[in-house]
Structures are given as structure tokens and as C-alpha cells.
Protein backbone atom coordinates (compact mmCIF):
# COMPACT_ATOMS: atom_id res chain seq x y z
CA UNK A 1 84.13 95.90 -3.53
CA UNK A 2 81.89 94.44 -1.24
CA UNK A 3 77.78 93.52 -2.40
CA UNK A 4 75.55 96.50 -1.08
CA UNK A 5 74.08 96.65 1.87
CA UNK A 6 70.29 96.79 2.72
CA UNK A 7 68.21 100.17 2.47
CA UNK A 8 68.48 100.48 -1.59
CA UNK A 9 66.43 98.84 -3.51
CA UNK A 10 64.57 96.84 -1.07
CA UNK A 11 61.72 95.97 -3.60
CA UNK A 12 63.91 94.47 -6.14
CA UNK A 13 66.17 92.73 -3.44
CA UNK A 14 63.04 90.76 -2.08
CA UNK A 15 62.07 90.12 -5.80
CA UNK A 16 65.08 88.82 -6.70
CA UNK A 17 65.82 86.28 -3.03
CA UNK A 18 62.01 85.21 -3.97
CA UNK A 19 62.60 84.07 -7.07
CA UNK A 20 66.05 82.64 -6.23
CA UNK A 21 64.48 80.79 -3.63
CA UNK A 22 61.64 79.29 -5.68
CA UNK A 23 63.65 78.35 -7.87
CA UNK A 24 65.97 76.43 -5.49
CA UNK A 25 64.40 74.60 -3.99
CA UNK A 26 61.93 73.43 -7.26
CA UNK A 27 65.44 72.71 -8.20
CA UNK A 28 65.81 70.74 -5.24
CA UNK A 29 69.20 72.27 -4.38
CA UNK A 30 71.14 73.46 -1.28
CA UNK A 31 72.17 77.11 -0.68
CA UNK A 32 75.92 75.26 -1.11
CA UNK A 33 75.03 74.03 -4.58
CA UNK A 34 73.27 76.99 -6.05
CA UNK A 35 76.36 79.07 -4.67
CA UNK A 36 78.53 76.52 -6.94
CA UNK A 37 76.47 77.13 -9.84
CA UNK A 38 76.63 81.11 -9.31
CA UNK A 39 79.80 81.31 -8.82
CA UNK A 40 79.46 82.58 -4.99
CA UNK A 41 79.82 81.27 -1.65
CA UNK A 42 77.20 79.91 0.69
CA UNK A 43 77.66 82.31 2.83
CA UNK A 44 76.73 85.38 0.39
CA UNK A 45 73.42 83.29 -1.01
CA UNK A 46 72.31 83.10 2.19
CA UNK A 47 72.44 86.51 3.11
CA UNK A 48 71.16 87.26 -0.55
CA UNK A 49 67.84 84.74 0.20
CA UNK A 50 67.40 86.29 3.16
CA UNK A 51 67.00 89.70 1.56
CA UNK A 52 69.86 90.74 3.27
CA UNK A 53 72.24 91.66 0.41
CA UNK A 54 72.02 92.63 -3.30
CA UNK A 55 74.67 91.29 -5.43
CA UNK A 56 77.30 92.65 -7.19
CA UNK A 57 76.68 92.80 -11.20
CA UNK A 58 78.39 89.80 -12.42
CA UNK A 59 76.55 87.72 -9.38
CA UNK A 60 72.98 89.33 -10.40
CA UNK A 61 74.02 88.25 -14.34
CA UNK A 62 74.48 84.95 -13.22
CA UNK A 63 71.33 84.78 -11.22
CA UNK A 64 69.25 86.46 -13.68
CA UNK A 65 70.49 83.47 -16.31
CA UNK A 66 70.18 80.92 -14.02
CA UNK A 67 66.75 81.83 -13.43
CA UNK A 68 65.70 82.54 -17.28
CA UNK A 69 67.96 79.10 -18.45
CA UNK A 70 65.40 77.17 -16.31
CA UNK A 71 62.28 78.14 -18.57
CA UNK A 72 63.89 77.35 -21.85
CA UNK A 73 63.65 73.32 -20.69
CA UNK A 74 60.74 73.51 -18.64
CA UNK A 75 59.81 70.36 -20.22
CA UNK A 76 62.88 68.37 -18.58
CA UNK A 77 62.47 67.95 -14.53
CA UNK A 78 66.42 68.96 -13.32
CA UNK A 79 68.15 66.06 -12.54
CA UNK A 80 67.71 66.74 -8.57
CA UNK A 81 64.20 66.47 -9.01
CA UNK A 82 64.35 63.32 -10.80
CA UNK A 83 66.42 61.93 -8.04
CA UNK A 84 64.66 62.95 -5.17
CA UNK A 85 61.37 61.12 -6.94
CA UNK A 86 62.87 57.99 -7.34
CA UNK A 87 64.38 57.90 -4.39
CA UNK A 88 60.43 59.02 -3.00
CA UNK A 89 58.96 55.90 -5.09
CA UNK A 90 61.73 53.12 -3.80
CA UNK A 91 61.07 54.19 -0.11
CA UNK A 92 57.01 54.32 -0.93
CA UNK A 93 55.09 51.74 -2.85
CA UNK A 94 52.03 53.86 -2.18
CA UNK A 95 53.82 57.50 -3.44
CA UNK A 96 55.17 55.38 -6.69
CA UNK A 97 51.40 53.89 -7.62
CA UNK A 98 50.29 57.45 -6.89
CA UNK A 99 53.15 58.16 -9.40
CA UNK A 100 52.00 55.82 -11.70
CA UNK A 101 48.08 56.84 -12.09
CA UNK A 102 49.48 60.47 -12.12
CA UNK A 103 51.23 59.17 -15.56
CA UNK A 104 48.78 56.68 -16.38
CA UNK A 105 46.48 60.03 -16.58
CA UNK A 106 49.27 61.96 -18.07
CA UNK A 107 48.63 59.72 -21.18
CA UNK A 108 45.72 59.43 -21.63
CA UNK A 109 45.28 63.13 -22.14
CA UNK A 110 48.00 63.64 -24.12
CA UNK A 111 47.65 60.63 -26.08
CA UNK A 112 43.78 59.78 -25.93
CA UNK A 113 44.27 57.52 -28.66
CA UNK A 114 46.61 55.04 -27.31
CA UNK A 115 43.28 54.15 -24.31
């Protein structure tokens, strides 16, 4: 059984590609990857993105924990993230010292006693 087609639920098919989307690309992933970690193909998470498709229940399951999973560490950037910054301060000295007084100021509000 094929995912349904647009007309139902239009409201909760943009929610859902909205916050898919957000989410991928704070992730820093491609519509290939997030299809790996779904389960799908890139194909489907396109058209579901697009608002084009709702998914099938055990694709909306998977979405709906990949999207709740990412509060609980919230705290931790993903590990795409971390890579695309690094990769930001080798090819920038100016982005990393922007990096660096970002962190510098990081500290001293969460640690005013260490200035």
C-alpha cells in the first residue's frame, strides 16, 4: 500500500514536512541521509518535504521519534553540525575567532567565576 496522496490532511502534512525540514537541515543532513535514518528512500522524503505525500504509519513513527529523540540531547550539537563547524573554522580564521569570542562569552556567563 502506497503513502496517501494529497487532499487529506493537508494541515498536518505541511506540519509535519516543516518540521522534518527544520530539523534536517539543523541536522545538517541530505534528503539521502535522513531517508537512511527513516528507513525510506530519497525519493519518498522528498515528496514528503515537499508536502506532497503523507506517510504510511510506520514511516510517520519513525519521523515522529526522530524528531522528539533530537530534544532529549539538545545539549550535544549532532555530529554533522560539529563537522560542518570545523570544517567552517579551518577554511576561516576570521569565522573560528568569531567562534572563539562566541565561547569566550559562553563562559563567562556560565561560569562568571572563572573571569
Amino acid at each position: 500500500m502506497r503513502g496517501r496522496k494529497a487532499g487529506s490532511g493537508d494541515g498536518e502534512r505541511a506540519t509535519i514536512a516543516a518540521a522534518l525540514e527544520r530539523a534536517r537541515r539543523e541536522d545538517g543532513l541530505s534528503q539521502d541521509a535522513l531517508a537512511r535514518t527513516l528507513g525510506s528512500s530519497q525519493a519518498n522524503i522528498s515528496k514528503l518535504l515537499r508536502g506532497r505525500h503523507t506517510p504510511r504509519p510506520e514511516l510517520e513513527a519513525a519521523i515522529r521519534s526522530y524528531l522528539g529523540g533530537r530534544h532529549k540531547g539538545a545539549a550535544l550539537p549532532s555530529e554533522a553540525w560539529t563537522r560542518r563547524l570545523l570544517a567552517a573554522c579551518e577554511r576561516s580564521q576570521a569565522f573560528r575567532d568569531v567562534v572563539d569570542a562566541a565561547l569566550l562569552l559562553v563562559d563567562e556567563n556560565e561560569y562568571p567565576d572563572r573571569t
